[in-house]
N, C-alpha and C. Protein backbone atom coordinates (compact mmCIF):
# COMPACT_ATOMS: atom_id res chain seq x y z
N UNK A 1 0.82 -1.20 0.00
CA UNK A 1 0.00 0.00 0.00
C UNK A 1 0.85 1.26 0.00
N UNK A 2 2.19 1.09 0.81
CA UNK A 2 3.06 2.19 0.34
C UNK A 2 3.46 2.57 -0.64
N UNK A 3 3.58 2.02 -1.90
CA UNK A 3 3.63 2.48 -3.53
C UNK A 3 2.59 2.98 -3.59
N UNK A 4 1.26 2.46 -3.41
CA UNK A 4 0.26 3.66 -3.68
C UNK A 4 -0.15 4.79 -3.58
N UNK A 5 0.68 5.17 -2.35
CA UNK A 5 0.30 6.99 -2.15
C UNK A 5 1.81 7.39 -3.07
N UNK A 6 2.36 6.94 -3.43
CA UNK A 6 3.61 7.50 -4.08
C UNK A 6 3.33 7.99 -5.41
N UNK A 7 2.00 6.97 -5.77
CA UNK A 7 1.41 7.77 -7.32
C UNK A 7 0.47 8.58 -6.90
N UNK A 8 -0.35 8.34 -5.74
CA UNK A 8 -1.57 9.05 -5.80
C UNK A 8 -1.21 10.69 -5.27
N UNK A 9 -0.48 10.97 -4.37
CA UNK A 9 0.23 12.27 -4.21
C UNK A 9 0.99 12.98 -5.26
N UNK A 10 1.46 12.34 -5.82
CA UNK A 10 1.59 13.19 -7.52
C UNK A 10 0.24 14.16 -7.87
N UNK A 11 -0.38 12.46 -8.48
CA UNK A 11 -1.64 12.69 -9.00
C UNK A 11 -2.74 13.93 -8.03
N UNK A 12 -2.84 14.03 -6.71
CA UNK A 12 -3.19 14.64 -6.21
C UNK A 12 -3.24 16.21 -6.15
N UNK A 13 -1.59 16.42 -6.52
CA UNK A 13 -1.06 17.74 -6.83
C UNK A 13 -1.27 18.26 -7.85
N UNK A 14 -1.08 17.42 -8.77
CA UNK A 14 -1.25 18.02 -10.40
C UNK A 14 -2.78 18.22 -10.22
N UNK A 15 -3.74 17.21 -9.87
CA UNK A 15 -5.17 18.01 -9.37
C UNK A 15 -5.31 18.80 -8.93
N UNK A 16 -4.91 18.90 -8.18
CA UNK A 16 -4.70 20.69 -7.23
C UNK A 16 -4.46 21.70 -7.70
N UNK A 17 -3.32 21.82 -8.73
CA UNK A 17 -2.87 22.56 -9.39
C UNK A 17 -3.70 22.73 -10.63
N UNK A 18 -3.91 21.92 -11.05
CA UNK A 18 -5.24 22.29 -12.17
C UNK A 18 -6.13 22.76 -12.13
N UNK A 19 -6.65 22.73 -11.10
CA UNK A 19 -8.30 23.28 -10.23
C UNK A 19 -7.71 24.80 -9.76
N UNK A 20 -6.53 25.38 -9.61
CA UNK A 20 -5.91 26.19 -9.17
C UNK A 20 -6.00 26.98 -10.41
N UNK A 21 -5.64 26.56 -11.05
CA UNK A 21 -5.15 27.03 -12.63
C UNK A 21 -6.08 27.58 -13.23
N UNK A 22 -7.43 26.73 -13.46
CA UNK A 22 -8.78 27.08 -13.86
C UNK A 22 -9.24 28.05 -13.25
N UNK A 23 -9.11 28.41 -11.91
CA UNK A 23 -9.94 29.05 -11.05
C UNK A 23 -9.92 30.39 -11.33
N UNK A 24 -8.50 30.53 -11.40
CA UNK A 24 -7.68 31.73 -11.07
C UNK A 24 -7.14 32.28 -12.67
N UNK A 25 -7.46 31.68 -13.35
CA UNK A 25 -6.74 32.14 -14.62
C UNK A 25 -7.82 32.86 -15.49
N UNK A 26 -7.92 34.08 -16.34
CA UNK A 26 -8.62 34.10 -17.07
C UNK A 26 -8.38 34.13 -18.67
N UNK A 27 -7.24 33.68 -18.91
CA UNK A 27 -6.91 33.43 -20.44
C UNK A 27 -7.37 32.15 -20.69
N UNK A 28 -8.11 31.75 -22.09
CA UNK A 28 -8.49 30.97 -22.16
C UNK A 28 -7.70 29.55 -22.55
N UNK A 29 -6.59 29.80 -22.76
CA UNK A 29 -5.33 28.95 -23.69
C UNK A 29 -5.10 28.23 -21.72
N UNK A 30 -4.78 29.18 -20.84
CA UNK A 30 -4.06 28.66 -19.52
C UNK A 30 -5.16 28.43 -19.08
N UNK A 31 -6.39 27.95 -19.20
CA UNK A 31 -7.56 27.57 -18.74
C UNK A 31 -7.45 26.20 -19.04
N UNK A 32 -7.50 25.75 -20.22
CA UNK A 32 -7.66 24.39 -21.12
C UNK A 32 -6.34 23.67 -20.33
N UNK A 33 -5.01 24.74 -20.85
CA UNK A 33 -4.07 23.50 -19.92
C UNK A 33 -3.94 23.17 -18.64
N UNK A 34 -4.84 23.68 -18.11
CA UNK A 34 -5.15 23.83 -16.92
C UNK A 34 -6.01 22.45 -16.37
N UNK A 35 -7.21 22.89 -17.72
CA UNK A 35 -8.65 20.79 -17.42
C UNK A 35 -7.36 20.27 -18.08
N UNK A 36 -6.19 20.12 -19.11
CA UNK A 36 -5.95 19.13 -19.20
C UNK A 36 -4.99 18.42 -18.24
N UNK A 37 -4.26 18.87 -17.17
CA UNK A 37 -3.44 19.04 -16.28
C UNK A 37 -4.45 17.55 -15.26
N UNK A 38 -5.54 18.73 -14.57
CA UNK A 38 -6.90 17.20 -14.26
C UNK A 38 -7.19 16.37 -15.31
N UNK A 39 -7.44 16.25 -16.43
CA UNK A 39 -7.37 14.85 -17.21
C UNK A 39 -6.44 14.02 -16.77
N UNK A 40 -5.04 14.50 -16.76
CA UNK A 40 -3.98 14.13 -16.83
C UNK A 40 -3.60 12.72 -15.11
N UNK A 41 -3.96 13.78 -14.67
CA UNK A 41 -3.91 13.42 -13.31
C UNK A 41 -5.15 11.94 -12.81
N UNK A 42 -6.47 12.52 -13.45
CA UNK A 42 -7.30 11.46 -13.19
C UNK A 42 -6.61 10.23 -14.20
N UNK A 43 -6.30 10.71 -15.08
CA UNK A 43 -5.66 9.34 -16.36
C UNK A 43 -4.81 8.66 -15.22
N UNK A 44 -3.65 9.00 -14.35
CA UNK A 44 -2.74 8.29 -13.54
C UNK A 44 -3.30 7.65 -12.25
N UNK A 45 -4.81 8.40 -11.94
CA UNK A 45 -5.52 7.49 -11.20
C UNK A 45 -5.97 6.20 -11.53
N UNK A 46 -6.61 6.45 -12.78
CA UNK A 46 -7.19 4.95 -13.18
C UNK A 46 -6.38 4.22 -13.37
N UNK A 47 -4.72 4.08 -13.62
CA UNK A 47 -4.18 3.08 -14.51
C UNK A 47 -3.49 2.73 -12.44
N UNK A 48 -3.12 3.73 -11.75
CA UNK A 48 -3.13 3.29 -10.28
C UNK A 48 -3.70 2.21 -9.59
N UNK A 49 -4.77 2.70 -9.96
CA UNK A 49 -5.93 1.72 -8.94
C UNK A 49 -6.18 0.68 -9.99
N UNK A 50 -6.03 0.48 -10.87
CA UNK A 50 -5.95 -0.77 -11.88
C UNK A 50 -4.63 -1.59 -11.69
N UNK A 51 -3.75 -1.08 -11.53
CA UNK A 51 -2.41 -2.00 -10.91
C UNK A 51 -2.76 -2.52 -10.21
N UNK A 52 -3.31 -2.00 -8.42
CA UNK A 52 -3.27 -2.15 -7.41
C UNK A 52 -3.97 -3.04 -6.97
N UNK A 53 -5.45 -2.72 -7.82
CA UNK A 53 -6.71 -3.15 -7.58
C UNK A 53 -6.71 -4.50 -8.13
N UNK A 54 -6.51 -4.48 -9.59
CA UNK A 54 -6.78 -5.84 -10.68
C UNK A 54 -5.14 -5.47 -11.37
N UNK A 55 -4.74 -6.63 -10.83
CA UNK A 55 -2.97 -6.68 -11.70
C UNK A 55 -2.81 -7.42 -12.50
N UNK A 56 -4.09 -8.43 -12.88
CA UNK A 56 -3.96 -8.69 -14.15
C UNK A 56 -4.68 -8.30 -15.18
N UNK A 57 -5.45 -7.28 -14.99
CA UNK A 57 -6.70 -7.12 -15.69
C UNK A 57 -6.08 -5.47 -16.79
N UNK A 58 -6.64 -5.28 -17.63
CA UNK A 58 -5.89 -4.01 -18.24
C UNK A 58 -6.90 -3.27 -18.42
N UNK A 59 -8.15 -3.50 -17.98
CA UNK A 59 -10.02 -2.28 -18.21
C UNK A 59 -9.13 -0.58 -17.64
N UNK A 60 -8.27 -0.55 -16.84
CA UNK A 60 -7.95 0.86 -16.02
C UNK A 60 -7.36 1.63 -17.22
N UNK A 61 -6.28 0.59 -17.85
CA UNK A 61 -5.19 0.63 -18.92
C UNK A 61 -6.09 1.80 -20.27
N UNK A 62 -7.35 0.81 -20.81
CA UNK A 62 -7.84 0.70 -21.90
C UNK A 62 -8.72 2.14 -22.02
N UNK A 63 -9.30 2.01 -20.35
CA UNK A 63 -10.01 3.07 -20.44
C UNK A 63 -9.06 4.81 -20.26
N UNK A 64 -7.69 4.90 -19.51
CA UNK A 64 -7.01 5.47 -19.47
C UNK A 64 -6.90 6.27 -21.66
N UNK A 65 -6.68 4.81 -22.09
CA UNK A 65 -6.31 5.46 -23.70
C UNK A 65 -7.24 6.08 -24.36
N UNK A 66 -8.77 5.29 -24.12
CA UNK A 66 -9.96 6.18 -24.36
C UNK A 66 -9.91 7.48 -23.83
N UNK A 67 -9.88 7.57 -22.63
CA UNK A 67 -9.62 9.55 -22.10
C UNK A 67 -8.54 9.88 -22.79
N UNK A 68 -7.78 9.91 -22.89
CA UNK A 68 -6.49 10.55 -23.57
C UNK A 68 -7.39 10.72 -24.94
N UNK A 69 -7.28 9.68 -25.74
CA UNK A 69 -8.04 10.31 -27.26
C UNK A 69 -9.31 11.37 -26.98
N UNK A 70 -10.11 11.23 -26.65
CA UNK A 70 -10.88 12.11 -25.95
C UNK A 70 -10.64 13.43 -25.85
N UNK A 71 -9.46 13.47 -24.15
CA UNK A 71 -9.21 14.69 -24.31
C UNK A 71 -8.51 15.27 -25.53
N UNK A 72 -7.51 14.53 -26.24
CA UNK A 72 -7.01 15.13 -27.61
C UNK A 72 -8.09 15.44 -28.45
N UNK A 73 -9.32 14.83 -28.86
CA UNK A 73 -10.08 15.52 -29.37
C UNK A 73 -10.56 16.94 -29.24
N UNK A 74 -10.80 16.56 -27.54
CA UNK A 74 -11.39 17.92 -27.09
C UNK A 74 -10.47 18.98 -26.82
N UNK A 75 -9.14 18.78 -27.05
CA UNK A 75 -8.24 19.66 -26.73
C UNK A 75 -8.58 20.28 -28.38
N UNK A 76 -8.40 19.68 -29.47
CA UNK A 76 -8.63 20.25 -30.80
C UNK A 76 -9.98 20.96 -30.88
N UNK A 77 -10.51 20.77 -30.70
CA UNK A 77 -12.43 21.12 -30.73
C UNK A 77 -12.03 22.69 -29.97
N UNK A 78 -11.62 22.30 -28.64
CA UNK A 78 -11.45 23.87 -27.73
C UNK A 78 -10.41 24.93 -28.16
N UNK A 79 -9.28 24.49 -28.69
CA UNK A 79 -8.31 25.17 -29.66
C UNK A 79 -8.77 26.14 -30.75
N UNK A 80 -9.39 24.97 -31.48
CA UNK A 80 -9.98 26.37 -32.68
C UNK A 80 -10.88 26.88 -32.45
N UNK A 81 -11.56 26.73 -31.18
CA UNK A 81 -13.15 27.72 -30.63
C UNK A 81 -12.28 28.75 -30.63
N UNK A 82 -11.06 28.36 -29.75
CA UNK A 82 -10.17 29.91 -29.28
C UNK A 82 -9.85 30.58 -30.45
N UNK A 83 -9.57 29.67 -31.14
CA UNK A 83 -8.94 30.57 -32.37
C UNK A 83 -9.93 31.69 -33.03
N UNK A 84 -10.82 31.11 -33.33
CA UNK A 84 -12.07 31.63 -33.52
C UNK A 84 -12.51 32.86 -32.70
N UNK A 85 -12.77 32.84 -31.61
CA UNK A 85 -12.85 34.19 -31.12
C UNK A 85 -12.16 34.76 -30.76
N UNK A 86 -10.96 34.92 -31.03
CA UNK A 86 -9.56 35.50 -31.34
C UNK A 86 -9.62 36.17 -32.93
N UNK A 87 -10.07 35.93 -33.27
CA UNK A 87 -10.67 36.22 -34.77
C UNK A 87 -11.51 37.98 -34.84
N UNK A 88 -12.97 36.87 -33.90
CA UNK A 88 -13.96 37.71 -33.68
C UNK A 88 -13.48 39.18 -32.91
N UNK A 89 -12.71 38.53 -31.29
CA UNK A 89 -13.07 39.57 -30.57
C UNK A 89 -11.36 40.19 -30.34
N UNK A 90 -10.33 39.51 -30.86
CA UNK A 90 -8.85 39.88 -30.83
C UNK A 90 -8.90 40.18 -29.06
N UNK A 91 -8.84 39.12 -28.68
CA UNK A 91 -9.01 38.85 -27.35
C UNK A 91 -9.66 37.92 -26.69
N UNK A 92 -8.58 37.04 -25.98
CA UNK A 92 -8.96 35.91 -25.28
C UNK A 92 -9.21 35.31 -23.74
N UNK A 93 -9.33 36.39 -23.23
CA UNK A 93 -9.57 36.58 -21.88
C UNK A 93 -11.05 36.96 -21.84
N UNK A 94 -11.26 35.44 -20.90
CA UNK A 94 -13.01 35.53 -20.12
C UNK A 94 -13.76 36.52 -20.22
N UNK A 95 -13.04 37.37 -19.35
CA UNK A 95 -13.93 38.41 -19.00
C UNK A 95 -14.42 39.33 -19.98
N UNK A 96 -13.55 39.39 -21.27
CA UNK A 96 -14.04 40.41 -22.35
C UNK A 96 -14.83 39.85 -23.05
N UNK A 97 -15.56 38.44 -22.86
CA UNK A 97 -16.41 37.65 -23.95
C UNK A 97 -17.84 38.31 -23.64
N UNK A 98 -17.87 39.20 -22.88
CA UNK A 98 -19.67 39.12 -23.22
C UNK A 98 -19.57 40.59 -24.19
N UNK A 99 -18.41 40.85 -24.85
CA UNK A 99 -18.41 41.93 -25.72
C UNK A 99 -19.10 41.01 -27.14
N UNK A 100 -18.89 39.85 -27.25
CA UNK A 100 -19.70 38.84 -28.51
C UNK A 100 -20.77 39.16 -27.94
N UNK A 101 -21.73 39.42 -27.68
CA UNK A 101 -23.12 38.78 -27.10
C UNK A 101 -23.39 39.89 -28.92
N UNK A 102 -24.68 39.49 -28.60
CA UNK A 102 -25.58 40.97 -29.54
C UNK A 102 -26.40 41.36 -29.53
């Protein structure tokens, strides 16, 4: 059980720090790397507790690669939104978005 907090305190921090990141940030670029930071972190949970839990089994593994493609999708999808209203409003900080409204 002592290897286990050795990943999960990583993983814990980089959560922390991501939720930190999001909170407090209002550019939208250090926002995203910010959820992907928590992707990142929950990804090292599941493949954790899949060692620990089931050591022969690879479901933690499989589903770990599914989130990753995922978030790479959604990292592309949220990228060119930005780009996009970077376009519109030549400015990517939160707070100036309700200048789009109409």
């Amino acid at each position: 059980m002592d290897n286990l907090f050795c990943y999960l305190v990583p993983a814990l921090i980089m959560f922390c720090c991501g939720i930190y990141g999001f909170i407090t940030r209002r550019n939208m670029i250090a926002m995203l790397i910010s959820l992907e930071l928590m992707l990142n972190a929950v990804d090292i949970n599941f493949v954790v507790f899949n060692r620990f839990l089931f050591p022969g089994s690879l479901d933690g593994m499989m589903f770990t690669l599914f989130a990753i493609a995922i978030a790479a999708a959604e990292t592309a999808i949220a990228i060119a939104i930005i780009i996009n209203i970077y376009r519109t409003a030549r400015n990517i900080d939160v707070n100036d978005l309700d200048k789009m409204k109409f």
